[in-house]
N, C-alpha and C. Protein backbone atom coordinates (compact mmCIF):
# COMPACT_ATOMS: atom_id res chain seq x y z
N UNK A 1 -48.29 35.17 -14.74
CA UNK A 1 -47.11 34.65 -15.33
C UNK A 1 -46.11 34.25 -14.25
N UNK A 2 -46.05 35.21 -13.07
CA UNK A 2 -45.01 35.17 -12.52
C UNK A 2 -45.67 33.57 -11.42
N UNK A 3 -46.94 33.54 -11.01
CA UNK A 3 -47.36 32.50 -10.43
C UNK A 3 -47.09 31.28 -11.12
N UNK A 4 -47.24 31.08 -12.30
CA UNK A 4 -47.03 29.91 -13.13
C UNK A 4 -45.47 29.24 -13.19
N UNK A 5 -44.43 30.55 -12.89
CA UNK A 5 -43.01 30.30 -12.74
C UNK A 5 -42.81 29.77 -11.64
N UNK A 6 -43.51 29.93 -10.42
CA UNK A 6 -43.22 29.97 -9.44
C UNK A 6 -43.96 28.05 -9.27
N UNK A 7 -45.11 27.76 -9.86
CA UNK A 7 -45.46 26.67 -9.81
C UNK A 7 -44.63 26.16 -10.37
N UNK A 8 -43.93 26.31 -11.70
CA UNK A 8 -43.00 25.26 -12.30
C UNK A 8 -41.70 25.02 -11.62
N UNK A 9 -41.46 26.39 -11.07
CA UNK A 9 -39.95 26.08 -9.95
C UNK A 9 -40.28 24.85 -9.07
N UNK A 10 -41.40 25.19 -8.33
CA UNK A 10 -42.05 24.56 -7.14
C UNK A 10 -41.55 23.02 -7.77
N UNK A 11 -42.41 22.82 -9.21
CA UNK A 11 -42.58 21.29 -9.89
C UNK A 11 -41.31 21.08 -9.82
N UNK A 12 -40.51 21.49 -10.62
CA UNK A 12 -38.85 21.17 -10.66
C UNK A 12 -38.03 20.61 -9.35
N UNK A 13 -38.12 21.46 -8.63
CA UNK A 13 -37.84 21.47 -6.91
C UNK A 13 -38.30 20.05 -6.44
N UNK A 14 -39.70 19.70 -6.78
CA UNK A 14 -40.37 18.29 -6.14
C UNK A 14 -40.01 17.57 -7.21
N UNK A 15 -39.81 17.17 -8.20
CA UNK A 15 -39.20 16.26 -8.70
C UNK A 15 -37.76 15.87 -8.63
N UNK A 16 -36.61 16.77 -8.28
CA UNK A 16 -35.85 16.61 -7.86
C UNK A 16 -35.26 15.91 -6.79
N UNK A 17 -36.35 16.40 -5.57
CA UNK A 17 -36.39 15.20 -4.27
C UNK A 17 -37.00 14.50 -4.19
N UNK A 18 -37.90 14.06 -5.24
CA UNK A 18 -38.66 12.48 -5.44
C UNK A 18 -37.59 11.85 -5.85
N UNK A 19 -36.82 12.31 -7.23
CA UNK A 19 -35.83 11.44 -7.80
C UNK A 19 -34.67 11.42 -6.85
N UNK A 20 -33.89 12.18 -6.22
CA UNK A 20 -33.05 11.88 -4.92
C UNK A 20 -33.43 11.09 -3.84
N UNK A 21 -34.68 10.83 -3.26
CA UNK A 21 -34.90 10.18 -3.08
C UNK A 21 -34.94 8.51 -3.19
N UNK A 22 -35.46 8.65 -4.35
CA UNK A 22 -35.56 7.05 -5.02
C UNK A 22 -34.11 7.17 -5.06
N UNK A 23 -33.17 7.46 -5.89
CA UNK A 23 -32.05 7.56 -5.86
C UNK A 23 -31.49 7.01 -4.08
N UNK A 24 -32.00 7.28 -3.60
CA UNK A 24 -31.31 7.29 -2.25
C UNK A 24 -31.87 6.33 -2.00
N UNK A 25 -33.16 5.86 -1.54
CA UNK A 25 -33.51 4.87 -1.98
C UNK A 25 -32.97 3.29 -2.37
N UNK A 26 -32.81 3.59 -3.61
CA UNK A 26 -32.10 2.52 -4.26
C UNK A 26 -30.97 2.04 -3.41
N UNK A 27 -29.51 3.00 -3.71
CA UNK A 27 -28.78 3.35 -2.98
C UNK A 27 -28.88 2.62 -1.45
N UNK A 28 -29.60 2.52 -0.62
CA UNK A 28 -29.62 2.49 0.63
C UNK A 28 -29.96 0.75 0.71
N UNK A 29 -31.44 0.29 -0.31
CA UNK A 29 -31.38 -0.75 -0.20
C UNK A 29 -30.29 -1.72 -0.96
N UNK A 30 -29.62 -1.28 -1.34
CA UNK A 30 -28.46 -2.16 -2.18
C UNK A 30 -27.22 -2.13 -0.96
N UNK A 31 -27.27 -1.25 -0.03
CA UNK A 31 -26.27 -1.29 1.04
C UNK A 31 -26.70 -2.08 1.86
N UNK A 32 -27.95 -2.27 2.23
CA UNK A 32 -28.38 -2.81 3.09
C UNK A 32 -28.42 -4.86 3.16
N UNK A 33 -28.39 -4.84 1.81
CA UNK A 33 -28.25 -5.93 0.90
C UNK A 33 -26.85 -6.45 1.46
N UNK A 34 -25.83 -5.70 0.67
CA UNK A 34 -24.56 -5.93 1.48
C UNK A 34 -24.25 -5.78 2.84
N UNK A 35 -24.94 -5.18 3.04
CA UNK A 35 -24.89 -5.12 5.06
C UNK A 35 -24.62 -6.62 5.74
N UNK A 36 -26.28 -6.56 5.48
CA UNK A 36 -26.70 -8.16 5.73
C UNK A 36 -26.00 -8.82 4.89
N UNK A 37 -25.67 -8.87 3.81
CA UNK A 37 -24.97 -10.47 3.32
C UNK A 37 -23.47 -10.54 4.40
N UNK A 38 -23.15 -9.46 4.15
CA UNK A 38 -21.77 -9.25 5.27
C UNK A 38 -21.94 -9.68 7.02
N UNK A 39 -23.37 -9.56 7.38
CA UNK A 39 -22.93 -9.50 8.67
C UNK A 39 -24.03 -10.85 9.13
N UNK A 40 -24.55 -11.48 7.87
CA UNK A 40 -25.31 -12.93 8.40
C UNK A 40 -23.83 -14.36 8.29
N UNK A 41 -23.43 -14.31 9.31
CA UNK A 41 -22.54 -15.73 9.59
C UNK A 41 -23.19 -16.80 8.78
N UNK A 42 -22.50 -17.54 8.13
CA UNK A 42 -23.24 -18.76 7.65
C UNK A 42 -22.58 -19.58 9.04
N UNK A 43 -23.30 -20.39 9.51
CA UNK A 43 -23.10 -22.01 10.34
C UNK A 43 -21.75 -22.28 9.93
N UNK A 44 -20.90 -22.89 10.73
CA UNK A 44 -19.86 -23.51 10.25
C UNK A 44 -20.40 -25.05 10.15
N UNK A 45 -19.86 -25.48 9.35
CA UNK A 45 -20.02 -26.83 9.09
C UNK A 45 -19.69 -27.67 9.93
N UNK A 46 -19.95 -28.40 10.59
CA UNK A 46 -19.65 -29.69 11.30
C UNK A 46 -19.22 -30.37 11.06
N UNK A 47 -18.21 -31.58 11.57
CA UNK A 47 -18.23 -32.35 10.67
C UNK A 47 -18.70 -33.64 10.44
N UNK A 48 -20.24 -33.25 10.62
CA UNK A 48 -21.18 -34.75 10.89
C UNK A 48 -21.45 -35.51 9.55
N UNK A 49 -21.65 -34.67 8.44
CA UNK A 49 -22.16 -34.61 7.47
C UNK A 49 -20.98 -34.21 6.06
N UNK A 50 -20.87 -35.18 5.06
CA UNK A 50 -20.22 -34.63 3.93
C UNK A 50 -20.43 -33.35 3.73
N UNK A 51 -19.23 -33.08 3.16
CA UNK A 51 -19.06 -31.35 2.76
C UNK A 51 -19.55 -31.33 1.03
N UNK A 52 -20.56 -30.75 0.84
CA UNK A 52 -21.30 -30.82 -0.22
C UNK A 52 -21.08 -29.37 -1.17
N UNK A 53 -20.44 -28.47 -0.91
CA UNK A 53 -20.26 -26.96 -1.28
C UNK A 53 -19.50 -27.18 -2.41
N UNK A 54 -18.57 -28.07 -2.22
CA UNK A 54 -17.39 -27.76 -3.56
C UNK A 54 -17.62 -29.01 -4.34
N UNK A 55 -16.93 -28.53 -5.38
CA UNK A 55 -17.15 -29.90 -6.29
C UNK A 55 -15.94 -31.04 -6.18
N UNK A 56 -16.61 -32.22 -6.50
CA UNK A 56 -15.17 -33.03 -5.99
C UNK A 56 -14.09 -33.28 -6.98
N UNK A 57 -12.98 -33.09 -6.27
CA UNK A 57 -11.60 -33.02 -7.31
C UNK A 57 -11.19 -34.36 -7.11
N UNK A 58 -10.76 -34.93 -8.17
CA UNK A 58 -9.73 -35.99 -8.34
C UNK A 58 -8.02 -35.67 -8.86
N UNK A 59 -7.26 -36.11 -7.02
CA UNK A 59 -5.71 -35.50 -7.36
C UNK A 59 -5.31 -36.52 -8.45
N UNK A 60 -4.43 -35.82 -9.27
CA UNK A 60 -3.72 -36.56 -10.08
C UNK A 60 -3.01 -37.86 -9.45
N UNK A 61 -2.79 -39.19 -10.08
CA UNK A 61 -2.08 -40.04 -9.41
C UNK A 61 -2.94 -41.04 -8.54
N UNK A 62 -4.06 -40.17 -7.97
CA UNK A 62 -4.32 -41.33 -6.97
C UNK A 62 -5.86 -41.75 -6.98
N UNK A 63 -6.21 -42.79 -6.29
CA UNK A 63 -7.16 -43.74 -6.85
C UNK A 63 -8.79 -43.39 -6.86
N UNK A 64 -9.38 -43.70 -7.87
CA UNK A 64 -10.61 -43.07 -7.72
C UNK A 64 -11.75 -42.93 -6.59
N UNK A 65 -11.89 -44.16 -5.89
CA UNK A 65 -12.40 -44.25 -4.58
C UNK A 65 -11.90 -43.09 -3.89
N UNK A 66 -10.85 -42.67 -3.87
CA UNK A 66 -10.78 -41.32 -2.78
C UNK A 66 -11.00 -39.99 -3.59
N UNK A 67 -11.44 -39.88 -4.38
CA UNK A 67 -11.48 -38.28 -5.02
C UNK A 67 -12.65 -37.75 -4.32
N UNK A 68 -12.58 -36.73 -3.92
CA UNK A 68 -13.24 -36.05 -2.81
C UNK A 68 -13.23 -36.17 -1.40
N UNK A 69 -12.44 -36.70 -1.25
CA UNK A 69 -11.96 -37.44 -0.30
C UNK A 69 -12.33 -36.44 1.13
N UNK A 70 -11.94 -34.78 0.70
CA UNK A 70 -12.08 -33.67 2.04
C UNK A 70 -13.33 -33.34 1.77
N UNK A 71 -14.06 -33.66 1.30
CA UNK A 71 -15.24 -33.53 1.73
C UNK A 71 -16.19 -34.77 2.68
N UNK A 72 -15.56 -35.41 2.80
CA UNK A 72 -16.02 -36.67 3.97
C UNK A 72 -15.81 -35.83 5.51
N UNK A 73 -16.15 -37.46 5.86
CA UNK A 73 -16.33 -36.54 7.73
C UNK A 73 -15.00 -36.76 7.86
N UNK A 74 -14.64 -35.40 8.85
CA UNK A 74 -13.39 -35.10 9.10
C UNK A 74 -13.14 -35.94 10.50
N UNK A 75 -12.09 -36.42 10.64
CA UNK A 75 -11.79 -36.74 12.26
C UNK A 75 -11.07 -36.04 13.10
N UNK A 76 -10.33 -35.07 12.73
CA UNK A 76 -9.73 -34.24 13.37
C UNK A 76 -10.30 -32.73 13.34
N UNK A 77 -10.22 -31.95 14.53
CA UNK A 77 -10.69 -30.80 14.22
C UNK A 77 -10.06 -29.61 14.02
N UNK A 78 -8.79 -29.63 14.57
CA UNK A 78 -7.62 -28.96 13.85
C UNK A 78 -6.59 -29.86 13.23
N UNK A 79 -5.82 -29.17 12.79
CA UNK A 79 -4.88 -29.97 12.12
C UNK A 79 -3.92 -30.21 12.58
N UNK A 80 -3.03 -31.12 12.63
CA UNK A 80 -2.33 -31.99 13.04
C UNK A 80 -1.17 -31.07 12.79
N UNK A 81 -0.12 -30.59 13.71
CA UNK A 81 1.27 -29.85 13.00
C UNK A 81 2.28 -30.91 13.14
N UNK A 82 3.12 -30.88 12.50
CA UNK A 82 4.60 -31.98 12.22
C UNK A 82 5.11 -32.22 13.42
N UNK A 83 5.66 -33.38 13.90
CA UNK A 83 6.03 -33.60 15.15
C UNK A 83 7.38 -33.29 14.58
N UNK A 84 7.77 -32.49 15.76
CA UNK A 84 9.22 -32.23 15.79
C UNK A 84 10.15 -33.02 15.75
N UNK A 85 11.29 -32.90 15.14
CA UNK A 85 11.98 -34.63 14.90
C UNK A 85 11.44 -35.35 13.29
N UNK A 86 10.23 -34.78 13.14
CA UNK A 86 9.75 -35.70 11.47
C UNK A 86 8.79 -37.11 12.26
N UNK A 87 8.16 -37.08 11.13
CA UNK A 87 7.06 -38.56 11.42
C UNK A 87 7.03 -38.74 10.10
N UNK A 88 6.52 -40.05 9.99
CA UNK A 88 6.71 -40.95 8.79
C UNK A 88 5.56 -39.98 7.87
N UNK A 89 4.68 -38.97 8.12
CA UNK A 89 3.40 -38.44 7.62
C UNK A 89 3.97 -36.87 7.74
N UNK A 90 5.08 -36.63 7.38
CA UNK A 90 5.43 -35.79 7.90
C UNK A 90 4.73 -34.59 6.84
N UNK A 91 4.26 -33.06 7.53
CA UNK A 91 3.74 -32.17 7.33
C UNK A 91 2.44 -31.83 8.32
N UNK A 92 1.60 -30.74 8.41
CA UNK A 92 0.38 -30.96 8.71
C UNK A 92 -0.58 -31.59 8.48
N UNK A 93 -1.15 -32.43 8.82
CA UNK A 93 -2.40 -33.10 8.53
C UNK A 93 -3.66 -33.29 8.99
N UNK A 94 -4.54 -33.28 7.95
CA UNK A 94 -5.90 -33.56 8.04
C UNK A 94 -6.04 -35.25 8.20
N UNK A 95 -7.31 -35.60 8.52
CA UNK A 95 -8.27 -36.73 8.42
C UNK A 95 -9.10 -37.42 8.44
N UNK A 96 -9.29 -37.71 7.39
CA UNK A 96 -10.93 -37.98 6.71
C UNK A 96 -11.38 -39.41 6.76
N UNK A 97 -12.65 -40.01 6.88
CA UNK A 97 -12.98 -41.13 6.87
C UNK A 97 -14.38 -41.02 6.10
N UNK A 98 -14.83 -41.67 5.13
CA UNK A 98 -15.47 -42.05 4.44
C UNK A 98 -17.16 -42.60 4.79
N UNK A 99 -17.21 -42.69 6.14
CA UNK A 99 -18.09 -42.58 6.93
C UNK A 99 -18.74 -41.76 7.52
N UNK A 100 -20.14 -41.62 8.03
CA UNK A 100 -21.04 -40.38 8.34
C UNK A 100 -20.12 -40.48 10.60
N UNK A 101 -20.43 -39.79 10.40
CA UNK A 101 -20.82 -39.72 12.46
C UNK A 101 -20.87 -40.77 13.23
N UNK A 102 -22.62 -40.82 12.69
CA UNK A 102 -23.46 -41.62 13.54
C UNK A 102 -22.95 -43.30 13.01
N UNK A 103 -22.10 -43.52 12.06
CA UNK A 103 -21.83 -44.72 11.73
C UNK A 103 -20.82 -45.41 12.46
N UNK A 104 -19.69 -44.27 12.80
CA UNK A 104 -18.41 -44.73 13.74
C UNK A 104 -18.49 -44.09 15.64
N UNK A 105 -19.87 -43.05 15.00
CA UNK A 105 -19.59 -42.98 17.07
C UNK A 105 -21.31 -43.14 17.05
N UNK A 106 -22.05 -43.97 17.08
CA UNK A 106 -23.35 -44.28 17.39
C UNK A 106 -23.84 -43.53 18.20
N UNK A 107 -23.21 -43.58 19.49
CA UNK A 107 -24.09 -43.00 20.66
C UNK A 107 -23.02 -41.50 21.38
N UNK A 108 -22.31 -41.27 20.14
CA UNK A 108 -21.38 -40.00 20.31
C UNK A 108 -19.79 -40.18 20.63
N UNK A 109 -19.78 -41.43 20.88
CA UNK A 109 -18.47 -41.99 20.74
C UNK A 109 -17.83 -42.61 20.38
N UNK A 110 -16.49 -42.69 19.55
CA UNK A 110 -16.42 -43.43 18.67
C UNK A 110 -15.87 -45.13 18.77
N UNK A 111 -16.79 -45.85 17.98
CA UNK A 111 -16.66 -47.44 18.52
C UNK A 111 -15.33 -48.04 17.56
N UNK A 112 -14.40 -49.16 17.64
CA UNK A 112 -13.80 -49.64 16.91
C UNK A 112 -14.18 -51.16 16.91
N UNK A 113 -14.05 -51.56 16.06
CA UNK A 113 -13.05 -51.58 15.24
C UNK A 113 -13.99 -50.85 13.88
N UNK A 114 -13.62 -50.09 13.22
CA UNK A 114 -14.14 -49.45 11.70
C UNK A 114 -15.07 -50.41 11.17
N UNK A 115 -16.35 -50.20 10.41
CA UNK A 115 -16.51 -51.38 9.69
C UNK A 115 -16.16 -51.28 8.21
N UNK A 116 -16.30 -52.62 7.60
CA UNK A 116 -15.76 -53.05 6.67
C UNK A 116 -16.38 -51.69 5.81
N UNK A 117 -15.65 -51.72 4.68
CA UNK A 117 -15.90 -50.40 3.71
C UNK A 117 -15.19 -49.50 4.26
N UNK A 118 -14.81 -49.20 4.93
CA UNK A 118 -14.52 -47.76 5.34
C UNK A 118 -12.61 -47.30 4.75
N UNK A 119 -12.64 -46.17 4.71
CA UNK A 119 -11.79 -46.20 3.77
C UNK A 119 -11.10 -44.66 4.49
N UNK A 120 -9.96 -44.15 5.25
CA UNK A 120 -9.76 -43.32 6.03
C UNK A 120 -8.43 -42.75 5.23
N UNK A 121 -8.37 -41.33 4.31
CA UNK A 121 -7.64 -40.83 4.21
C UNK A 121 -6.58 -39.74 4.97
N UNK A 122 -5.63 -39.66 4.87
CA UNK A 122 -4.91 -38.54 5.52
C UNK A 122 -4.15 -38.05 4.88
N UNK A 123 -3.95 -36.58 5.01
CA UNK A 123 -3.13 -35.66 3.56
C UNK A 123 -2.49 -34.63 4.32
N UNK A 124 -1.30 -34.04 4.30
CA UNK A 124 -0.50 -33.69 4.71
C UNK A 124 0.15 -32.58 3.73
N UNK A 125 0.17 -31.23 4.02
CA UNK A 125 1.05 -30.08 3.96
C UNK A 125 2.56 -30.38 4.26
N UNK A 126 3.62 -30.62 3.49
CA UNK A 126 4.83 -30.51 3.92
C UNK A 126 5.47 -29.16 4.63
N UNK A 127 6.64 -28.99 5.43
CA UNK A 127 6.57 -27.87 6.06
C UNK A 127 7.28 -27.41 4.77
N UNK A 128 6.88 -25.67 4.91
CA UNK A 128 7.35 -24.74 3.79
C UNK A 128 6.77 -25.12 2.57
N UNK A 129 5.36 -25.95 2.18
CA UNK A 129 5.03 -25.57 1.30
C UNK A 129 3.81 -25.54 1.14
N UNK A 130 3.19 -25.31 0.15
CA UNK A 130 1.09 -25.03 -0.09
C UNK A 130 0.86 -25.71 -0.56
N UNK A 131 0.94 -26.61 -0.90
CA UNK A 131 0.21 -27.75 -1.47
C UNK A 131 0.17 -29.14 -0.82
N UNK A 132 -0.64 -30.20 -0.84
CA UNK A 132 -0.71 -31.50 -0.37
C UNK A 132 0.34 -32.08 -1.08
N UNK A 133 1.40 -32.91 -0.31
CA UNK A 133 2.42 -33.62 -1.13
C UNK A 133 2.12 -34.84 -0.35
N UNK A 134 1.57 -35.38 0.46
CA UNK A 134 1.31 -36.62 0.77
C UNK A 134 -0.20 -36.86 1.32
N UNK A 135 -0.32 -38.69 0.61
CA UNK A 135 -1.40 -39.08 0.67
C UNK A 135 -1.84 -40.42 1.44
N UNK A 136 -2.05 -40.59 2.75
CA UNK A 136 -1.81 -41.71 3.08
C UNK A 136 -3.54 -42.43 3.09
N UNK A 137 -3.53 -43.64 2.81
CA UNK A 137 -5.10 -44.18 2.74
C UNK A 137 -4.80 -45.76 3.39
N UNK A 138 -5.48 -46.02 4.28
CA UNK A 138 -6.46 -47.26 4.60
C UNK A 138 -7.47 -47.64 4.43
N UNK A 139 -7.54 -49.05 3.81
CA UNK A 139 -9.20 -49.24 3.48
C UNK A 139 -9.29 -50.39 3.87
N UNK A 140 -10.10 -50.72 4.83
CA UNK A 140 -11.08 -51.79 5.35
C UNK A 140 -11.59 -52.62 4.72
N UNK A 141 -10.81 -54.04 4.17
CA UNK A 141 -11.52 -54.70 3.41
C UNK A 141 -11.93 -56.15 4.00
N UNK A 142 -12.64 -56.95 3.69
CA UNK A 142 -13.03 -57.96 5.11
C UNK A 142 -12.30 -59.18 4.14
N UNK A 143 -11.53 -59.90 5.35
CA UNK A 143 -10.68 -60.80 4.43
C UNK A 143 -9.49 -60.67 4.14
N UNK A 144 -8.86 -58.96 3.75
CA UNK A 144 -8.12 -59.33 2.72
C UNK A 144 -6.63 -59.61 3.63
N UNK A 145 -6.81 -59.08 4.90
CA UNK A 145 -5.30 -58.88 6.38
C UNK A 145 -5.98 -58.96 7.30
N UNK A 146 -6.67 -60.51 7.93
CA UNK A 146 -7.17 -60.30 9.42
C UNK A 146 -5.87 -60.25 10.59
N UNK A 147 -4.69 -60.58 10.36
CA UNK A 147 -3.56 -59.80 10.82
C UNK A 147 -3.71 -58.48 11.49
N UNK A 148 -4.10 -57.79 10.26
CA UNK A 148 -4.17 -56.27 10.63
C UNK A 148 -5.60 -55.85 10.53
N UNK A 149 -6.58 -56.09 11.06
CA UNK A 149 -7.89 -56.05 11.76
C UNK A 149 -8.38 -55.46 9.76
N UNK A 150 -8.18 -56.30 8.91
CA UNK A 150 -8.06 -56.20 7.41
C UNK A 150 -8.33 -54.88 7.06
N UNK A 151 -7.23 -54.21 7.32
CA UNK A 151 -6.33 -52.93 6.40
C UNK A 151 -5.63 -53.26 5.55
N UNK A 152 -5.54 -52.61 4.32
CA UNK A 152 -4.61 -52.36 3.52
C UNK A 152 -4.21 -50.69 3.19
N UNK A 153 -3.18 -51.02 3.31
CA UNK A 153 -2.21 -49.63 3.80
C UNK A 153 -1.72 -48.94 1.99
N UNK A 154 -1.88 -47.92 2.21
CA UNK A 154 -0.18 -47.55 1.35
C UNK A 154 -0.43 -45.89 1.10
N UNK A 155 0.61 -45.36 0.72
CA UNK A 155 0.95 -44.04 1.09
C UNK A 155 1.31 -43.22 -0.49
N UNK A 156 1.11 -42.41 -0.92
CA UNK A 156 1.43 -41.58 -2.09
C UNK A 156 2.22 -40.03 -1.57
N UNK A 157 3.00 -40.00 -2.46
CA UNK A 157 3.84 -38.49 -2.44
C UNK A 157 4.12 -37.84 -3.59
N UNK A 158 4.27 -36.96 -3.53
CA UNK A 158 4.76 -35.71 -5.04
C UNK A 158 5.31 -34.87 -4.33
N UNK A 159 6.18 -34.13 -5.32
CA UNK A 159 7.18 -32.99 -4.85
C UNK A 159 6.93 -32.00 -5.31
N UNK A 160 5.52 -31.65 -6.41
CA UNK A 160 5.58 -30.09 -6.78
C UNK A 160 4.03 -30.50 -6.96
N UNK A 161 3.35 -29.33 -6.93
CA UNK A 161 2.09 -29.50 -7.04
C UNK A 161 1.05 -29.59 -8.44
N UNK A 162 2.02 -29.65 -8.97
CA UNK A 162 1.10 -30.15 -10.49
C UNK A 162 1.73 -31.65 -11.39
N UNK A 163 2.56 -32.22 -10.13
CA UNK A 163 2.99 -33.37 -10.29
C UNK A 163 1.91 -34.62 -9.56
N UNK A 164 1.71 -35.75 -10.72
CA UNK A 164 0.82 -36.82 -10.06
C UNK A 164 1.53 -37.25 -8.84
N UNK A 165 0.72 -37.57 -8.11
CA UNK A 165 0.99 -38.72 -6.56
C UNK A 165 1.82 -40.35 -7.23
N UNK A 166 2.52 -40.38 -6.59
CA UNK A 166 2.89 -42.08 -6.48
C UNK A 166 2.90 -42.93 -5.23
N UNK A 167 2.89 -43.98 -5.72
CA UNK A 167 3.28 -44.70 -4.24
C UNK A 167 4.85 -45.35 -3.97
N UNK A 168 4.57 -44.66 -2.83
CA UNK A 168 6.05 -44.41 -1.90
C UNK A 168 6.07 -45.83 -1.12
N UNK A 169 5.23 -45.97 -0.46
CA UNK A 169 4.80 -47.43 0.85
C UNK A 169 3.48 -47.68 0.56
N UNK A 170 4.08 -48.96 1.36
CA UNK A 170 2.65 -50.18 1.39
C UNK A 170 2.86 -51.34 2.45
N UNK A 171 1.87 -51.87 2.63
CA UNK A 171 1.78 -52.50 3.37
C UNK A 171 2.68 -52.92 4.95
N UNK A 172 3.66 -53.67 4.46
CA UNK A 172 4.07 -53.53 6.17
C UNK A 172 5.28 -52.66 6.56
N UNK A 173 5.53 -51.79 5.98
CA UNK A 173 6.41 -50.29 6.05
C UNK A 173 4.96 -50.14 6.85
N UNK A 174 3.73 -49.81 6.42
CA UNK A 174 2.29 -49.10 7.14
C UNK A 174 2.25 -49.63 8.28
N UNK A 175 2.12 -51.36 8.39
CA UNK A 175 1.62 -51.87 9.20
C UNK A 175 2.35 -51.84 10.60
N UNK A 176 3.49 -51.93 10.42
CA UNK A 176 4.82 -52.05 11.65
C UNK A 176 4.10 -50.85 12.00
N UNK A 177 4.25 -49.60 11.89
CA UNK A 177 4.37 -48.58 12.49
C UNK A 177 2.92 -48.46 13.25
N UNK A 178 1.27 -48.49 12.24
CA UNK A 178 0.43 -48.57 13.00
C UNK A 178 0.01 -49.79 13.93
N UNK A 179 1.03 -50.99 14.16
CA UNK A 179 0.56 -51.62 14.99
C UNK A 179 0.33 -51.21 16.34
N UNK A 180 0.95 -49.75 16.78
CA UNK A 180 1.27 -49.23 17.90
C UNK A 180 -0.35 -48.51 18.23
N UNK A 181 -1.39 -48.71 17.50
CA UNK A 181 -2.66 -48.20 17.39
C UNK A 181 -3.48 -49.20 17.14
N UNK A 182 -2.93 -50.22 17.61
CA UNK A 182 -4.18 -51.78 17.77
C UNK A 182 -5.41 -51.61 18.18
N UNK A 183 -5.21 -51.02 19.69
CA UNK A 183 -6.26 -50.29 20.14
C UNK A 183 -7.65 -49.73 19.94
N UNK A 184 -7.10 -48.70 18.75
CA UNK A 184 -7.78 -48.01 17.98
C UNK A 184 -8.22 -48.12 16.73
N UNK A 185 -8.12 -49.61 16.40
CA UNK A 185 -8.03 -49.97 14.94
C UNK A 185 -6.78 -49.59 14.12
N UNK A 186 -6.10 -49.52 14.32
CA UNK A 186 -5.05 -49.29 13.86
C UNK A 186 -4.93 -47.99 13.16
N UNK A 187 -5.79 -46.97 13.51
CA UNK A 187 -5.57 -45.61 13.57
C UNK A 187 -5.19 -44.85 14.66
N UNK A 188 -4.49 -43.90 14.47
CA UNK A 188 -4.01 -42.98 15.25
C UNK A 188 -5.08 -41.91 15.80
N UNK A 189 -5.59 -41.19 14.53
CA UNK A 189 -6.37 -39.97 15.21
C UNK A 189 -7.75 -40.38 15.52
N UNK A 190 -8.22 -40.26 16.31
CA UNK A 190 -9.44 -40.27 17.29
C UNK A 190 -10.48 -39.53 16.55
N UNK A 191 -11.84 -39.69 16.27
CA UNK A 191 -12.82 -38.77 15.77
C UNK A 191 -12.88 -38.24 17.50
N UNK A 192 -13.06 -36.37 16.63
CA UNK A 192 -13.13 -35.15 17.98
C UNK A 192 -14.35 -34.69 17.53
């Protein structure tokens, strides 16, 4: 009798640290799970290639050709902070062009003049606030301003962030100022 107790203790005892086990077990591979998801870096994105992760938003106000606009190749690689004094773009800014890489720097550098199609947004953080309140776009159309290596300019703003974009400027308010970027096609920021 007393052997039979002693086997069933025994049984009890080993099932206990089978199931703590597995228990632990479990436990361990579910940490491990999070370990690794935590400590595998994803790649940062480049910006050779459209940004394909998010879905594309269309801002209120402004024109359908640019909705998604930050997910294009970026040309800048940080962002632009406000020139002291104010600029006509005034806030931080990004900028995007509608083109892959290899289309505007072929052999890694970038060629001008843009070709036709191309369509180069820039969006801007005002200082002191979170949201995009300005929208400036050029688009490359063949024909329509060989003047201005055929850009057409114009600029959108809002003052609160669930307010549509309008347009503020156009054309040669744009053009005067980027003529100072002939050079460069009449852009300012440089693909980096």
């Amino acid at each position: 009798m007393q052997n039979k107790k002693l086997n069933l203790k025994m049984l009890n005892e080993f099932l206990i640290v089978i199931v703590c086990l597995f228990i632990s077990a479990v436990f361990q591979s579910c940490v491990d799970e999070n370990q690794i998801s935590d400590a595998v870096q994803q790649p940062e994105k480049d910006n050779t290639e459209p940004n394909t992760d998010k879905p594309i938003v269309k801002l209120p106000g402004l024109p359908d050709d640019v909705a998604g606009y930050d997910q294009w190749l970026k040309i800048n690689a940080d962002p632009i902070p406000p020139v002291v004094g104010g600029d006509p773009h005034n806030g931080t800014k990004k900028v995007y062009v509608n083109k892959k890489r290899d289309e505007i720097a072929p052999d890694g550098e970038q060629q001008f003049p843009y070709p036709d199609g191309s369509i180069v947004v820039k969006d801007a953080t005002r200082p002191d606030k979170d949201y995009i309140g300005l929208i400036a776009i050029m688009r490359k159309k063949a024909g329509s301003d060989p003047d201005h290596n055929d850009w057409e300019f114009i600029e959108y703003t809002r003052n609160d962030p669930d307010a549509d974009f309008a347009v503020i400027a156009s054309g040669r308010i744009c053009w005067n100022c980027h003529a100072r970027a002939e050079d460069t096609d009449y852009v300012f920021t440089e693909l980096e």
